[in-house]
Protein backbone atom coordinates (compact mmCIF):
# COMPACT_ATOMS: atom_id res chain seq x y z
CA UNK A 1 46.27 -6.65 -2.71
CA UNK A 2 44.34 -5.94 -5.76
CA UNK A 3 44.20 -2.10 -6.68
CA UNK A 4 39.87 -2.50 -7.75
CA UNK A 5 37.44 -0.80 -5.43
CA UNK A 6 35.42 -3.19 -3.70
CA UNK A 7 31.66 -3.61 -4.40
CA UNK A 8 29.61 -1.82 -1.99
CA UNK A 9 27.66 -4.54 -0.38
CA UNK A 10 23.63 -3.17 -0.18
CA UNK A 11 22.08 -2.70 3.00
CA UNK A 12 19.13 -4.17 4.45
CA UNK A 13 16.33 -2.08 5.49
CA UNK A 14 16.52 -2.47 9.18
CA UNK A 15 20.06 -1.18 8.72
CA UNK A 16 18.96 1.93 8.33
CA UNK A 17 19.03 4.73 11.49
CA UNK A 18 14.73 4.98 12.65
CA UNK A 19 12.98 7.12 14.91
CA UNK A 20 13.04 4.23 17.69
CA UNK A 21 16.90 2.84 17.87
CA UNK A 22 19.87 4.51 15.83
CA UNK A 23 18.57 8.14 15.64
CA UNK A 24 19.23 10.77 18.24
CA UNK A 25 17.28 12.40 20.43
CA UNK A 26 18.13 16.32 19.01
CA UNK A 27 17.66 14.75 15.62
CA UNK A 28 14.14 12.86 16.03
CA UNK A 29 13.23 16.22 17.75
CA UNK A 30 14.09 17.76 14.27
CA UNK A 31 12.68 15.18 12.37
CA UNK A 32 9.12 15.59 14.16
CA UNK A 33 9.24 19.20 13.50
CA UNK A 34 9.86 18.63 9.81
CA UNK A 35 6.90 16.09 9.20
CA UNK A 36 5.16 19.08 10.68
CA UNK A 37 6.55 21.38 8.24
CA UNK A 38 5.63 18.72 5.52
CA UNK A 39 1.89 18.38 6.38
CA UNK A 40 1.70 22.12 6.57
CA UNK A 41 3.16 21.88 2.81
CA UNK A 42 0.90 19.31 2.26
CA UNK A 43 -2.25 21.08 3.17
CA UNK A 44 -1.28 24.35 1.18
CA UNK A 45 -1.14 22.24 -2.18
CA UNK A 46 -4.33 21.08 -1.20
CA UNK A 47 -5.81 24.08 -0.75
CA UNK A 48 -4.30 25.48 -4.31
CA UNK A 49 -5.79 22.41 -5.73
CA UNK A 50 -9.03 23.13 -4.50
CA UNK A 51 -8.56 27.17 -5.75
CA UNK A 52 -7.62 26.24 -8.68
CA UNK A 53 -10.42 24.04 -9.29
CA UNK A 54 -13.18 26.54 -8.44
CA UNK A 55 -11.12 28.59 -11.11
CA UNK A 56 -10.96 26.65 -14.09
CA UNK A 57 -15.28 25.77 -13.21
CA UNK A 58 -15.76 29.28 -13.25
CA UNK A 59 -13.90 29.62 -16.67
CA UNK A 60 -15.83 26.75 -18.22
CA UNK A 61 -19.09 28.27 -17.80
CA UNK A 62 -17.12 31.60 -19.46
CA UNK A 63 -16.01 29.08 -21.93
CA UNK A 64 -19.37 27.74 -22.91
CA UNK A 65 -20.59 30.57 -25.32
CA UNK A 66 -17.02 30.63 -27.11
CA UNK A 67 -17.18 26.85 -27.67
CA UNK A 68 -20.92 27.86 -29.72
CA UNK A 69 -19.20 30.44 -31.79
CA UNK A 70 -16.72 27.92 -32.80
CA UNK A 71 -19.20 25.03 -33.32
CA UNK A 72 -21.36 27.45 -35.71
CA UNK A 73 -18.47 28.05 -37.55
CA UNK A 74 -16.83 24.62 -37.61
CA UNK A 75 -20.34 22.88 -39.10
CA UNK A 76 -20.15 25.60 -41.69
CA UNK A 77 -16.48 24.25 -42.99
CA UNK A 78 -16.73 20.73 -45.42
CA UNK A 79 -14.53 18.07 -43.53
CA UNK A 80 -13.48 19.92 -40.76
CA UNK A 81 -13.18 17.66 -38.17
CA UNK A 82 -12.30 14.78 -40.27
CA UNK A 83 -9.37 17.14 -42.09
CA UNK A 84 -8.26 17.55 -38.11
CA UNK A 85 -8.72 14.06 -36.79
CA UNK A 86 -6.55 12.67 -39.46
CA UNK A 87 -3.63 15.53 -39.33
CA UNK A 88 -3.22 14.52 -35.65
CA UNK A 89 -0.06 12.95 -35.44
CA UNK A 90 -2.05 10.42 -32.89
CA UNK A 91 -5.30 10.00 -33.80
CA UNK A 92 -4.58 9.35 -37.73
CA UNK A 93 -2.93 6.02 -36.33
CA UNK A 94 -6.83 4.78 -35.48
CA UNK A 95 -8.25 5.56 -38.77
CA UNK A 96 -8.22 3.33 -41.31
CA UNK A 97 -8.03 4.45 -44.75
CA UNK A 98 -11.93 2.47 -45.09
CA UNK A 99 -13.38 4.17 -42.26
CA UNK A 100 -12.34 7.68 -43.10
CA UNK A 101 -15.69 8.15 -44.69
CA UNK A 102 -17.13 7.70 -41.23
CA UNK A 103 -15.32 10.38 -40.27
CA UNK A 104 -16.62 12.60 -42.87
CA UNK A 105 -19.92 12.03 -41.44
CA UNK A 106 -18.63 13.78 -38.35
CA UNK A 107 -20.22 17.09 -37.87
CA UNK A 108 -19.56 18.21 -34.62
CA UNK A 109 -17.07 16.99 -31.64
CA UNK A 110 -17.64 18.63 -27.97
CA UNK A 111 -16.40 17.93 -24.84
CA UNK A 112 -18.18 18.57 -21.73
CA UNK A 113 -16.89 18.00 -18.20
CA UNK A 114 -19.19 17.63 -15.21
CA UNK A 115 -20.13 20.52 -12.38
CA UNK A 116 -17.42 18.94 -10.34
CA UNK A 117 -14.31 18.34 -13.07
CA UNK A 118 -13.10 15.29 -11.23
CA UNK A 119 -15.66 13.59 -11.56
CA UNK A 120 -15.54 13.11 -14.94
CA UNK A 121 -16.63 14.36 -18.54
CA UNK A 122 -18.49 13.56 -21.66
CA UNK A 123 -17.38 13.46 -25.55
CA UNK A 124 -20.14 14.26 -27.72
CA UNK A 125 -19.94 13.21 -31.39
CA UNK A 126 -22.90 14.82 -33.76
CA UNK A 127 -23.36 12.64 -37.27
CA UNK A 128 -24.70 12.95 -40.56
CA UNK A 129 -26.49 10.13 -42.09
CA UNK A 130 -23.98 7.28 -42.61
CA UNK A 131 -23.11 3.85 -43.45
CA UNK A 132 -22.39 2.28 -40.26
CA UNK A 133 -25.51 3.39 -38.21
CA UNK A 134 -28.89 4.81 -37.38
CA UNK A 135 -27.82 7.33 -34.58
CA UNK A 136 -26.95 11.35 -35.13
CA UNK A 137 -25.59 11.57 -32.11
CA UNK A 138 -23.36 9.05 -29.63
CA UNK A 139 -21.87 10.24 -26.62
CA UNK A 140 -19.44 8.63 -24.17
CA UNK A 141 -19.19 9.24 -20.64
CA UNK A 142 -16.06 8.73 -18.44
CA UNK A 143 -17.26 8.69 -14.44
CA UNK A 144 -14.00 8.93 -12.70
CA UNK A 145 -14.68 9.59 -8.69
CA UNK A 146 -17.08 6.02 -7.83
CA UNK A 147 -15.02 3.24 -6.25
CA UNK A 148 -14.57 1.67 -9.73
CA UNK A 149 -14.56 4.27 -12.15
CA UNK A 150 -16.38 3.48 -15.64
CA UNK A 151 -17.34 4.42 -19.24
CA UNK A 152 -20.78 4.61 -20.78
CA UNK A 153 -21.77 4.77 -24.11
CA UNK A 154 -25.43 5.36 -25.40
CA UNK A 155 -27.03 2.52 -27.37
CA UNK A 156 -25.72 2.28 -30.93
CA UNK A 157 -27.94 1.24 -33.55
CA UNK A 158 -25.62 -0.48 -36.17
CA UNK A 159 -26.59 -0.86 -39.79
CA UNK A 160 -26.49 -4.65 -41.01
CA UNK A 161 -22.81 -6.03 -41.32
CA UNK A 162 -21.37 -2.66 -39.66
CA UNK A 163 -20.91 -3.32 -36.18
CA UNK A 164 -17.16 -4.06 -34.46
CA UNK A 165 -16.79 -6.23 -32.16
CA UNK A 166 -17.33 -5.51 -28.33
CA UNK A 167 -14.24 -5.70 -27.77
CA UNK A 168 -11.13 -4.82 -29.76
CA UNK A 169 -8.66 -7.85 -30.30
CA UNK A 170 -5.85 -5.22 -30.03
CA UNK A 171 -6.34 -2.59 -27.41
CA UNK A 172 -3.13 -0.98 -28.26
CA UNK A 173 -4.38 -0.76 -32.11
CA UNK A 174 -7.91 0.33 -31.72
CA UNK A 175 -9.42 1.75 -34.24
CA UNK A 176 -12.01 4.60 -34.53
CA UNK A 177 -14.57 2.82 -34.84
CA UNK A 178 -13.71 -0.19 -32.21
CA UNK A 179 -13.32 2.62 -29.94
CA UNK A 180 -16.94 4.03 -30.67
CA UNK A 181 -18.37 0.97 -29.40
CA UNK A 182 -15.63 0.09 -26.54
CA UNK A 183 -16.16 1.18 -23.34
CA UNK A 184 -12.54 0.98 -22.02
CA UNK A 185 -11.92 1.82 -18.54
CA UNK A 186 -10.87 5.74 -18.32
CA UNK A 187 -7.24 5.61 -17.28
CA UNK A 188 -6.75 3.36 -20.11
CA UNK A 189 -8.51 4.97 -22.91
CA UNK A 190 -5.89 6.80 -25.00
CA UNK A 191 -7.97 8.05 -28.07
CA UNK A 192 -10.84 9.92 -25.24
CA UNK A 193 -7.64 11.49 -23.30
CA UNK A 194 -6.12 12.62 -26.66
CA UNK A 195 -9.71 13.98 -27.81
CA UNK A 196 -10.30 16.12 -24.06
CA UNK A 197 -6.89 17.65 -23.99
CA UNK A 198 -5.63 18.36 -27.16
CA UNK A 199 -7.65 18.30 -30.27
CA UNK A 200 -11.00 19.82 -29.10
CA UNK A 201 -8.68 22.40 -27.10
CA UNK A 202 -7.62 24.27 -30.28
CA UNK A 203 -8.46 21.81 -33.56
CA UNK A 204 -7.88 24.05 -36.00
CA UNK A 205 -3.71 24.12 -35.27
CA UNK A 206 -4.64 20.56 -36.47
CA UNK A 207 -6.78 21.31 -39.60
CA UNK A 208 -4.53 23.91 -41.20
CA UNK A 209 -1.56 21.66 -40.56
CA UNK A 210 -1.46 19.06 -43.26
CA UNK A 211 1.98 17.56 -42.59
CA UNK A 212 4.39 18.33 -39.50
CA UNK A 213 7.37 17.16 -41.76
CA UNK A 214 6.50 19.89 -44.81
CA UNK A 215 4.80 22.88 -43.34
CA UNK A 216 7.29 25.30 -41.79
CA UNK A 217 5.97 26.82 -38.73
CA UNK A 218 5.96 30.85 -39.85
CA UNK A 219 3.78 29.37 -43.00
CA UNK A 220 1.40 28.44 -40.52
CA UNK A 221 1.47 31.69 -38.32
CA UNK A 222 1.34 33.62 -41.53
CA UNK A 223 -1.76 32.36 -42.64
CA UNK A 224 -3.12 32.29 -39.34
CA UNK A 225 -2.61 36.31 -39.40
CA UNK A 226 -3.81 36.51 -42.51
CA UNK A 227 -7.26 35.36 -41.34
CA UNK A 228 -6.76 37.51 -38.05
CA UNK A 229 -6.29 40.54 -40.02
CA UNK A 230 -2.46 41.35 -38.37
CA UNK A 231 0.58 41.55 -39.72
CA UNK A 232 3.75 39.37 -39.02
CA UNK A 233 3.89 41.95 -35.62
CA UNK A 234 0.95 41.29 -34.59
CA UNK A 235 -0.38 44.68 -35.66
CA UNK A 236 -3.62 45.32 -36.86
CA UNK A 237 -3.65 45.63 -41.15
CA UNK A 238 -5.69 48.90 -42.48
CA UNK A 239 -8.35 47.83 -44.18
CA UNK A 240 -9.07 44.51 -43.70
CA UNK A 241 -12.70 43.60 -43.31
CA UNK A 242 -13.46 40.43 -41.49
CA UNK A 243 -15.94 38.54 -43.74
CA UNK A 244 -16.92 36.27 -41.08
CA UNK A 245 -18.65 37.58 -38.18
CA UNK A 246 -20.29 36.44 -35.21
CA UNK A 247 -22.25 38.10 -32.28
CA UNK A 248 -23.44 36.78 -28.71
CA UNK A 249 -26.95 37.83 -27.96
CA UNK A 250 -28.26 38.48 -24.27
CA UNK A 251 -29.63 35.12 -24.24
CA UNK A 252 -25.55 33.45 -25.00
CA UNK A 253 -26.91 32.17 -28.31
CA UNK A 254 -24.79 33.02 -30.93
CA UNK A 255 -26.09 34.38 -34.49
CA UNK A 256 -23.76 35.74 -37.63
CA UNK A 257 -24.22 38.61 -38.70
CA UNK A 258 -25.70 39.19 -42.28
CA UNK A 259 -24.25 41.06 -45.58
CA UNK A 260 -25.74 44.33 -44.38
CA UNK A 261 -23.95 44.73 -41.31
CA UNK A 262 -20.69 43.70 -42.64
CA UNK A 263 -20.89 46.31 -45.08
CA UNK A 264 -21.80 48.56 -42.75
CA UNK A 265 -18.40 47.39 -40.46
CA UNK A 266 -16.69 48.00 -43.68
CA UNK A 267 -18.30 51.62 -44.53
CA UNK A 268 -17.35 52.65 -40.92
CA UNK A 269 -13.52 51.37 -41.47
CA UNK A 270 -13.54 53.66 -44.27
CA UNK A 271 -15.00 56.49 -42.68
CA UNK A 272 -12.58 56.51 -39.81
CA UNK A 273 -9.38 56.54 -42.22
CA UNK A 274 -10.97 59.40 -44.42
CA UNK A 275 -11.03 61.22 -41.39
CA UNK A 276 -7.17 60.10 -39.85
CA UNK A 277 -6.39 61.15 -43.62
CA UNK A 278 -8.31 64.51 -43.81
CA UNK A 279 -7.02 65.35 -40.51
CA UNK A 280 -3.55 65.00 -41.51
CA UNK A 281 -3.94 66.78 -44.47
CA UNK A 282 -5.38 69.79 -42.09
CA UNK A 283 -2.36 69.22 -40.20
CA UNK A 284 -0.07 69.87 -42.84
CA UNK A 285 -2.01 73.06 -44.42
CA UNK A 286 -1.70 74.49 -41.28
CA UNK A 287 1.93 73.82 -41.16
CA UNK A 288 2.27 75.48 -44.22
CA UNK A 289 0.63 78.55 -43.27
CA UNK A 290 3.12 79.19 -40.17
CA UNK A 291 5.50 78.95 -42.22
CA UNK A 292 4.40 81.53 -44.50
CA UNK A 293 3.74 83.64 -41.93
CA UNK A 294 7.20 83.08 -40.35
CA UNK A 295 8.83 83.69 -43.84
CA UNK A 296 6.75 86.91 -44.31
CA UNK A 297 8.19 88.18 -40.67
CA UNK A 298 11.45 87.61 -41.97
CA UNK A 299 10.80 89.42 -45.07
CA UNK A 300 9.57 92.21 -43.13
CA UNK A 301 12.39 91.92 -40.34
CA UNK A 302 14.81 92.27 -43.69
CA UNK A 303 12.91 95.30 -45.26
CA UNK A 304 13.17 97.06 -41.82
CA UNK A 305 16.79 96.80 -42.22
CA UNK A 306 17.36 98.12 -44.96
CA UNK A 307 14.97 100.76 -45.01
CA UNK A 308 17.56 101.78 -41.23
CA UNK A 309 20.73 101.72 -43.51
CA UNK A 310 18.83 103.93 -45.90
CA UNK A 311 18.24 106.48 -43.12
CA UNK A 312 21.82 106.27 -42.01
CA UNK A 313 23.07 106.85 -45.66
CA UNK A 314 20.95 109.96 -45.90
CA UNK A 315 21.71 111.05 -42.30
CA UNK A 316 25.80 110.95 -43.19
CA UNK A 317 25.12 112.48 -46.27
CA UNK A 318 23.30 115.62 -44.88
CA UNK A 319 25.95 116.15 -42.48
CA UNK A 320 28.86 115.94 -44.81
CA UNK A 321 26.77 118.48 -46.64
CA UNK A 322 26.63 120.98 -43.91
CA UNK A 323 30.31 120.59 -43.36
CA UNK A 324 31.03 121.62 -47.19
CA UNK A 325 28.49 124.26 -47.00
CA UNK A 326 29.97 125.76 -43.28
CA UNK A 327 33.82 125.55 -45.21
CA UNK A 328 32.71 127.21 -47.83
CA UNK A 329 31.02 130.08 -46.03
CA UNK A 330 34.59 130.27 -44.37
CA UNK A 331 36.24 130.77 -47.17
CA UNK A 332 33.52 133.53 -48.36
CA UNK A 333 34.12 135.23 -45.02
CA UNK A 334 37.86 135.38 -45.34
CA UNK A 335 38.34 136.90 -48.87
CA UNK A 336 35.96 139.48 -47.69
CA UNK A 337 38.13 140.61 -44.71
CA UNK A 338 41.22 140.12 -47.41
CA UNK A 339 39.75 142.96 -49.43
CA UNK A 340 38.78 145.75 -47.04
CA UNK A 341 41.96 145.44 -45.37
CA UNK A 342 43.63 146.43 -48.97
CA UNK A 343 40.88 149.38 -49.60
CA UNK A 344 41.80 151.21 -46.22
CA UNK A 345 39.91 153.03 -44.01
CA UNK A 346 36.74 154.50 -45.58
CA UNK A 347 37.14 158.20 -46.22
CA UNK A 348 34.75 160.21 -43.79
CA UNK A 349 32.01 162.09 -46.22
């Protein structure tokens, strides 16, 4: 008999114990009260689905004023979204080296997602004037909730010799500009997946990182707080003076402020650590004067006792006077009585 374990031979699905043959009657009992217990789950996660939803639609609209600081901001820096689109360790791999100058032309990137966010969002690209075509702006919408859900582009106007074809030959190598004028199905569209959920979420990770494999990660968060104005704690740096700055009005429309109102940010700063400093140095005179005072107590407290042993002194000394004086009268007193005894009795005149 051969010492090898035998290959388990697979069973065939109607093998298997089911609620109307092989299983028990206690145990399809328990089984029905656990597919209740599931579809009790089941509803929960629903519900927290649903929660969650209303949560992140109330945080877009909270969102939507941020996003306009940042865009005014962004258009003001050369390149930025090219510098970003091509340090993405994805995206680069769809630009060309020859249609990087497209990119260039690329002012502003946005993403907005419907009222209801599953039913789909929008990318919308902003242009300067450019080789390749007549539009400044081309958006693409992803539907996602119909039966068949779709992408629409608006109408490009190419310039002569500059349009891709309508579709690319290599789906899996599409490049940025294929994919302007492709309208791929949603679930397969890589690059517009990419765009929503990473770069536009925080691009500027992407446009101060020029290569993963050189830049060391505390370079990054150094300069980072160097532009926030903290230290490598986190902790707000005296002094600094944030050049760039940028206010909300009532109306959500953002505006930066001017020269004049920096400098006045600044001249407050200053004002505030002139006072910190003068009250410290208030602090310290008055620590100085207590101490004074406290020395001149003991000064005092040290005259008093010596003035006491002074006292004393003379006290002793008076005393051991009087006793000299009182022996001495003794003596007097003696020598006296010494020398009438000798004389006699007085003769009676």
């Amino acid at each position: 008999m051969s010492d090898e374990p035998a290959a388990k031979r697979s069973r065939n699905a109607d093998e298997f114990p089911n609620l109307r043959s092989d299983v028990a009657g206690d145990v399809k009992e328990k089984l029905i009260e656990l597919d209740a217990v599931q579809h009790q789950l089941d509803v929960m996660s629903e519900k927290a689905a649903e929660e969650v939803l209303r949560v992140e639609q109330v945080f877009n609209k909270k969102r939507m004023p941020i996003y306009e600081k940042r865009k005014n901001l962004t258009t003001k820096i050369d390149n930025f979204w090219q510098t970003a689109f091509l340090n993405h360790h994805l995206l680069s791999t769809a630009i060309p080296e020859e249609q990087e100058d497209l990119l260039s032309a690329l002012r502003d990137l946005e993403v907005q997602e419907f009222e209801d966010l599953r039913s789909g969002f929008r990318i919308v690209m902003t242009f300067d004037p450019n080789e390749y075509f007549e539009n400044t702006v081309i958006t693409k919408s992803y539907y996602l909730q119909s039966e068949t859900p779709s992408t629409q582009i608006t109408e490009i106007k190419w310039k002569e010799n500059k349009k891709p074809p309508a579709k690319p030959e290599d789906e899996s190598a599409i490049t940025f500009l294929e994919w302007l004028n492709y309208a791929a199905p949603p679930d397969s569209d890589e690059i517009a997946e990419v765009i929503k959920d990473d770069l536009f979420i925080n691009p500027l990770q992407y446009y101060v990182m020029p290569d993963m494999q050189e830049v060391d990660e505390d370079d990054i968060e150094g300069f980072l707080n160097e532009e926030r104005g903290v230290d490598e704690n986190g902790q707000p740096v005296r002094g600094y003076a944030k050049r760039v700055n940028v206010s909300i009005n009532p109306t959500g429309e953002s505006e930066e402020l001017g020269e004049e109102a920096v400098e006045e940010m600044d001249d407050e700063e200053t004002a505030e650590d002139e006072e910190v400093e003068g009250e410290d140095g208030e602090d310290e005179e008055e620590g100085e004067i207590e101490g004074e005072d406290v020395d001149d107590e003991d000064d005092d407290g040290e005259e008093g006792a010596l003035e006491e042993d002074e006292d004393e002194e003379e006290a002793e000394g008076e005393e051991g006077q009087d006793e000299d004086e009182g022996e001495e009268g003794g003596d007097e007193e003696n020598d006296a009585e010494k020398a009438a005894a000798e004389l006699g009795p007085a003769e009676e005149l």
